[in-house]
C-alpha atoms as a PDB file:
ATOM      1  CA  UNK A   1       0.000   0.000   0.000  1.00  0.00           C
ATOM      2  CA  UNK A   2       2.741   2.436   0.095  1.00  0.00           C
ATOM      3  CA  UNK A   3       2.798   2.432  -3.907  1.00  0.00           C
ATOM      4  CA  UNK A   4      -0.110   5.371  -3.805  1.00  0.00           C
ATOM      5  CA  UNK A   5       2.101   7.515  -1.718  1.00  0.00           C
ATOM      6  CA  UNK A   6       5.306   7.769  -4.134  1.00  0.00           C
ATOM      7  CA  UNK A   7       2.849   8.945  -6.846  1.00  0.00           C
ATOM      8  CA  UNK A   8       1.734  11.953  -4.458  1.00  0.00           C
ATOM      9  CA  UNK A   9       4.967  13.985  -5.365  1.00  0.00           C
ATOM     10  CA  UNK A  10       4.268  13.202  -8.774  1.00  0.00           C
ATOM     11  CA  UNK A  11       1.010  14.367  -8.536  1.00  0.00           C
ATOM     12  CA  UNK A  12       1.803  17.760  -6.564  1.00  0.00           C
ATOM     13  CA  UNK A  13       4.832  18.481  -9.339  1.00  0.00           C
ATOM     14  CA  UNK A  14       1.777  18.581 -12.082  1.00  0.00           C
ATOM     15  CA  UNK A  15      -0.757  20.147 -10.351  1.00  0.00           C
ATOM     16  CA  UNK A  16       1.976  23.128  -9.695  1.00  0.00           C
ATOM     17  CA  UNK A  17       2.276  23.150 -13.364  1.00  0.00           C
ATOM     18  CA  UNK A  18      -0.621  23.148 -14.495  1.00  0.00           C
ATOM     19  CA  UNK A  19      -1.899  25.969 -12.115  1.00  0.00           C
ATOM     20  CA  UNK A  20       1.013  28.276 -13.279  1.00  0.00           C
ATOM     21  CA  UNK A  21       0.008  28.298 -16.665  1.00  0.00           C
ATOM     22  CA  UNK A  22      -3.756  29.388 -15.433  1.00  0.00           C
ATOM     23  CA  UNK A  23      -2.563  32.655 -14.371  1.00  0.00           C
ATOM     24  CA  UNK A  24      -2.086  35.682 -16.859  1.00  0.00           C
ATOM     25  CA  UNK A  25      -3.499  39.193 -17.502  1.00  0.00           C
ATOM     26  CA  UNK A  26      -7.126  39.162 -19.292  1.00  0.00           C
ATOM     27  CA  UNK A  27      -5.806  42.271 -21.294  1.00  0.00           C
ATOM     28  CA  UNK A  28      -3.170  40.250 -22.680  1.00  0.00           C
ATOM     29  CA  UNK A  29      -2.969  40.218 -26.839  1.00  0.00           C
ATOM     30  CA  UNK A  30      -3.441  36.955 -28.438  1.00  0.00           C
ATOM     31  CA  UNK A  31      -0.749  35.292 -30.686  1.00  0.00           C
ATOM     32  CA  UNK A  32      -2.441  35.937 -33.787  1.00  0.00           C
ATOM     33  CA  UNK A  33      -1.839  39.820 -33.578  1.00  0.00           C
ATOM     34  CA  UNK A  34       1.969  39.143 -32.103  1.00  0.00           C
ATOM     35  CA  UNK A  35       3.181  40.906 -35.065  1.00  0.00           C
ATOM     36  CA  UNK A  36       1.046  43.978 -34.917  1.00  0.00           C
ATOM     37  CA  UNK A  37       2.129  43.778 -31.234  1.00  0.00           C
ATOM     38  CA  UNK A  38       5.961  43.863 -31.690  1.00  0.00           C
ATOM     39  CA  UNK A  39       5.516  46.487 -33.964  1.00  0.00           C
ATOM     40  CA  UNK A  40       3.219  48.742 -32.382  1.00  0.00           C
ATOM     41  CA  UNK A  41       5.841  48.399 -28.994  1.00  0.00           C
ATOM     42  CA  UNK A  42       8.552  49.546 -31.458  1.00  0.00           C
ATOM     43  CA  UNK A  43       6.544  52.181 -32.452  1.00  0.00           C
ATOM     44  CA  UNK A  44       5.516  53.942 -29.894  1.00  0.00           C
ATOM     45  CA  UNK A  45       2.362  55.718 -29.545  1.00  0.00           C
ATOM     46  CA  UNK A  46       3.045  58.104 -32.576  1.00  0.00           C
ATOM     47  CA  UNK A  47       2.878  55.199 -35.531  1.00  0.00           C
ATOM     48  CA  UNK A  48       5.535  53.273 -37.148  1.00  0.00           C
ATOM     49  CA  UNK A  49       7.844  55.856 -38.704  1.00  0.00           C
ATOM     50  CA  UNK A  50      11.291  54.112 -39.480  1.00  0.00           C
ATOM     51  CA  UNK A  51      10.974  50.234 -39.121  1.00  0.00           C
ATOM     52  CA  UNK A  52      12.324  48.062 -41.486  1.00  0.00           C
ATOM     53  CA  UNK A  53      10.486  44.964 -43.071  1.00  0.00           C
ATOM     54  CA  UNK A  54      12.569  42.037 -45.247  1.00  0.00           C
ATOM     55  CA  UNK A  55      10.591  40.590 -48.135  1.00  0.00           C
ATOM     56  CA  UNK A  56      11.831  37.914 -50.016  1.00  0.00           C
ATOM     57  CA  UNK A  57      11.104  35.983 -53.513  1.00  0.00           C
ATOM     58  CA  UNK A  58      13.099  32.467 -53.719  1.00  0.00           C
ATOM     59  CA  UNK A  59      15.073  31.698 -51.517  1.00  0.00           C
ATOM     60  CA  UNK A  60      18.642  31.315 -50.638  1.00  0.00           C
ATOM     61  CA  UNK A  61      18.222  27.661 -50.724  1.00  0.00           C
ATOM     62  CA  UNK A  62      16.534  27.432 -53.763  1.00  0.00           C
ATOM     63  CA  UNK A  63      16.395  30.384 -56.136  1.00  0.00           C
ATOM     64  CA  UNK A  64      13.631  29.269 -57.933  1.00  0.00           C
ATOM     65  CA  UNK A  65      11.568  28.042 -55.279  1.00  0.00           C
ATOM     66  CA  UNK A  66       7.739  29.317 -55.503  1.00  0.00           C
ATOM     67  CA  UNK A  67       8.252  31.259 -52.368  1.00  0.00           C
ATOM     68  CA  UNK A  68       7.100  34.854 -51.036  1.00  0.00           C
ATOM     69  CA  UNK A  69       7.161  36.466 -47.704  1.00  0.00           C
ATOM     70  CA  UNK A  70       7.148  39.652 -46.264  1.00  0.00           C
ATOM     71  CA  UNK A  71       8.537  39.438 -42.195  1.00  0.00           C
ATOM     72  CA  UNK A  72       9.287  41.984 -39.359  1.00  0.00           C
ATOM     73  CA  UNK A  73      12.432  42.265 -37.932  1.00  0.00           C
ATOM     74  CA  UNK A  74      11.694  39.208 -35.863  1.00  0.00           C
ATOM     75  CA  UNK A  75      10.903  36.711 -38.477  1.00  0.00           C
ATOM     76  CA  UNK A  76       6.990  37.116 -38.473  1.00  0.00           C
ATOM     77  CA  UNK A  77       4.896  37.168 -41.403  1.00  0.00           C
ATOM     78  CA  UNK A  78       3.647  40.410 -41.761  1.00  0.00           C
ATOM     79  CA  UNK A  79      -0.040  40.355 -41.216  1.00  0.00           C
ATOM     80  CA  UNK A  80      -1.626  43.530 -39.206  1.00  0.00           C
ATOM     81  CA  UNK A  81       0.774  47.020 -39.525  1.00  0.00           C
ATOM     82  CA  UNK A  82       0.373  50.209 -38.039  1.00  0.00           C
ATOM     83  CA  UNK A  83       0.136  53.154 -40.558  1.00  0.00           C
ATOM     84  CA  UNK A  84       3.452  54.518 -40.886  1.00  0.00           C
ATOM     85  CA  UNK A  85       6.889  55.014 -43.079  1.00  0.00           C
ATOM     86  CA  UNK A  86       8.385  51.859 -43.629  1.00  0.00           C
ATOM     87  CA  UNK A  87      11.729  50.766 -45.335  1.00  0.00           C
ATOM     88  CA  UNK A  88      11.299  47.116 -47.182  1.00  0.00           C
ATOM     89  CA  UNK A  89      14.591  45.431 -47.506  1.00  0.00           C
ATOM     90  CA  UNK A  90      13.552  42.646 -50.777  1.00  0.00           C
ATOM     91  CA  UNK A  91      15.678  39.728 -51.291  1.00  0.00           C
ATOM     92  CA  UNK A  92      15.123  38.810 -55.067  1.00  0.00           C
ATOM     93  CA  UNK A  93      16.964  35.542 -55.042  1.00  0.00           C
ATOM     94  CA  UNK A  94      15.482  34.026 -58.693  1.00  0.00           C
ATOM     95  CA  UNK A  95      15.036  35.615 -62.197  1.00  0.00           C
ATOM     96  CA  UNK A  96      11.878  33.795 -62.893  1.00  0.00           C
ATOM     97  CA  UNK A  97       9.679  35.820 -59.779  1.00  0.00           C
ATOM     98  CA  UNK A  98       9.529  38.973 -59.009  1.00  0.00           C
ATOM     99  CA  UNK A  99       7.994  40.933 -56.137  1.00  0.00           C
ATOM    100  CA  UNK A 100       5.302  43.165 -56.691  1.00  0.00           C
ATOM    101  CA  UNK A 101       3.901  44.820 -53.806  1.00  0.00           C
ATOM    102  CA  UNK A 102       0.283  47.170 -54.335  1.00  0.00           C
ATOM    103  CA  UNK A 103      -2.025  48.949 -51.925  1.00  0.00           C
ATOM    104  CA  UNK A 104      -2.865  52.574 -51.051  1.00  0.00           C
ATOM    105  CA  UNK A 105      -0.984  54.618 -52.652  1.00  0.00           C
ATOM    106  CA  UNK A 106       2.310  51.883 -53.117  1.00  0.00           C
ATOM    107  CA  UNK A 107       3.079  50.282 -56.201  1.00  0.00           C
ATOM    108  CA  UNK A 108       6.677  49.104 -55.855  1.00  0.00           C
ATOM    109  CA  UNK A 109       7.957  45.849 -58.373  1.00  0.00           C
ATOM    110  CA  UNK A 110      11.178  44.013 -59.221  1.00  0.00           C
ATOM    111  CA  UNK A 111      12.039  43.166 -62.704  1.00  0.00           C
ATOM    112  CA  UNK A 112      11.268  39.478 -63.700  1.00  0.00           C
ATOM    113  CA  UNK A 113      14.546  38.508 -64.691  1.00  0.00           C
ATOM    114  CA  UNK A 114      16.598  40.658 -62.164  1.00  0.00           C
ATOM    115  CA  UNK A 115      18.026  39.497 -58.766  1.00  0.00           C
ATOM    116  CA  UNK A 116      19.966  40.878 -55.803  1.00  0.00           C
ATOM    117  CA  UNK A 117      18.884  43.099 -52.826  1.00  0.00           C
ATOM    118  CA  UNK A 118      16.894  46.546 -53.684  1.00  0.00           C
ATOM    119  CA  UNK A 119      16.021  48.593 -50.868  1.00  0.00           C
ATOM    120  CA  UNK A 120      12.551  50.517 -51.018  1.00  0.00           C
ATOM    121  CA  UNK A 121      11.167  53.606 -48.424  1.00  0.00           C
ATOM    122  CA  UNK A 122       7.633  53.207 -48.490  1.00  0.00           C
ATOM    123  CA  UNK A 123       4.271  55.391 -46.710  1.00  0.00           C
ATOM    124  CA  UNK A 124       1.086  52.935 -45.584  1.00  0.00           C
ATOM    125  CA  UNK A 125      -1.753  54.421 -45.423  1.00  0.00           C
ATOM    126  CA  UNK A 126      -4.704  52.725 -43.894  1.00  0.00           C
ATOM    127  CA  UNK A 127      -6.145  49.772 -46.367  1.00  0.00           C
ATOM    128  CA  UNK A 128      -4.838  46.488 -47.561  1.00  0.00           C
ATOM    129  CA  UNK A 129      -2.075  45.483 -49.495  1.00  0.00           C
ATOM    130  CA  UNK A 130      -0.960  42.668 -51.305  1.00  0.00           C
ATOM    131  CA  UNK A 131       2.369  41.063 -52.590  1.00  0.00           C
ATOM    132  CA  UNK A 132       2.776  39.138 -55.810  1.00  0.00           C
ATOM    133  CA  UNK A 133       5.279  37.674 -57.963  1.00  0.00           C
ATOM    134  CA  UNK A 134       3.954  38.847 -61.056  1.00  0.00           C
ATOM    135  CA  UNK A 135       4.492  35.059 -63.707  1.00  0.00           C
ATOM    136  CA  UNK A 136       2.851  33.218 -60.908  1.00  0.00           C
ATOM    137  CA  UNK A 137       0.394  35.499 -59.110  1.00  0.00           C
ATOM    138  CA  UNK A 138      -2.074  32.143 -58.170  1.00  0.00           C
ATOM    139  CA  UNK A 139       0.979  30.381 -56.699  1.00  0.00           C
ATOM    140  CA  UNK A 140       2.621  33.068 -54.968  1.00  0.00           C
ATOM    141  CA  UNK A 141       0.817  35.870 -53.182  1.00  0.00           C
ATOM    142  CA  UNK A 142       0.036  37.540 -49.435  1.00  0.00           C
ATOM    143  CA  UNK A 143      -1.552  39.942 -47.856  1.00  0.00           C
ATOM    144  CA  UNK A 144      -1.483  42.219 -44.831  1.00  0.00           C
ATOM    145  CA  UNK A 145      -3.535  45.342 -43.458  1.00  0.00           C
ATOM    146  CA  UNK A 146      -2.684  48.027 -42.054  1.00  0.00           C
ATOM    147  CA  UNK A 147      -4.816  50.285 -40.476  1.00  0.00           C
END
């Protein structure tokens, strides 16, 4: 009979555990929006003037791969951004895709055929915006709003 009382450590070690994830702030911002979180933080109260956003086409794997992203400076994908001035770092890595990048005002591109690092300073207004590589627009696309 002393078989139930080893388990009681056991027992209290996953009860503790499971009672400190229970605690937590009710005002606390879901993962989903972690992006517009980071961002906004960076920010400050007064918008997003000067953060810098990588978008890539490829990749440095594979050149040609049918890949497009647009990330913070942590490695999110881009999906909720404050209005704000904005400088896009874009890694073309293949001369098949390009990145084309349209919304409010913004209509920035890379030349199918071209490759290498372009830098671009960019305003977003308040609407949504989407990224393409032009020769394969139903394979490779995103989105994001900003607002």
């Amino acid at each position: 009979m002393r078989k139930p009382a080893r388990l009681l450590p056991l027992f209290a070690v996953i009860l503790a555990l499971s009672l400190a994830g229970c605690g937590g702030d009710a005002d606390e911002t879901p993962t989903a929006v972690a992006t517009e979180t980071a961002i906004t933080e960076t920010a400050g109260p007064s918008g997003a003037t000067g953060l810098t956003l990588r978008a890539e086409v490829g990749s440095s794997d594979n050149e040609d791969a049918y890949q497009i992203h647009l990330r913070d400076a942590s490695g999110n994908d881009v999906t909720i951004l404050p209005p704000g001035d904005y400088t896009i770092k874009v890694e073309d890595h293949s001369a098949v895709h390009n990145f084309h990048l349209t919304g409010p005002g913004t209509d920035e591109t890379t030349a199918v055929g071209d490759t290498g690092e372009v830098v671009w300073q960019v305003t977003f207004a308040a609407g949504d915006y989407i990224f393409i590589c032009d020769p394969h627009s139903t394979a490779m696309q995103g989105s994001f709003t900003v607002g």
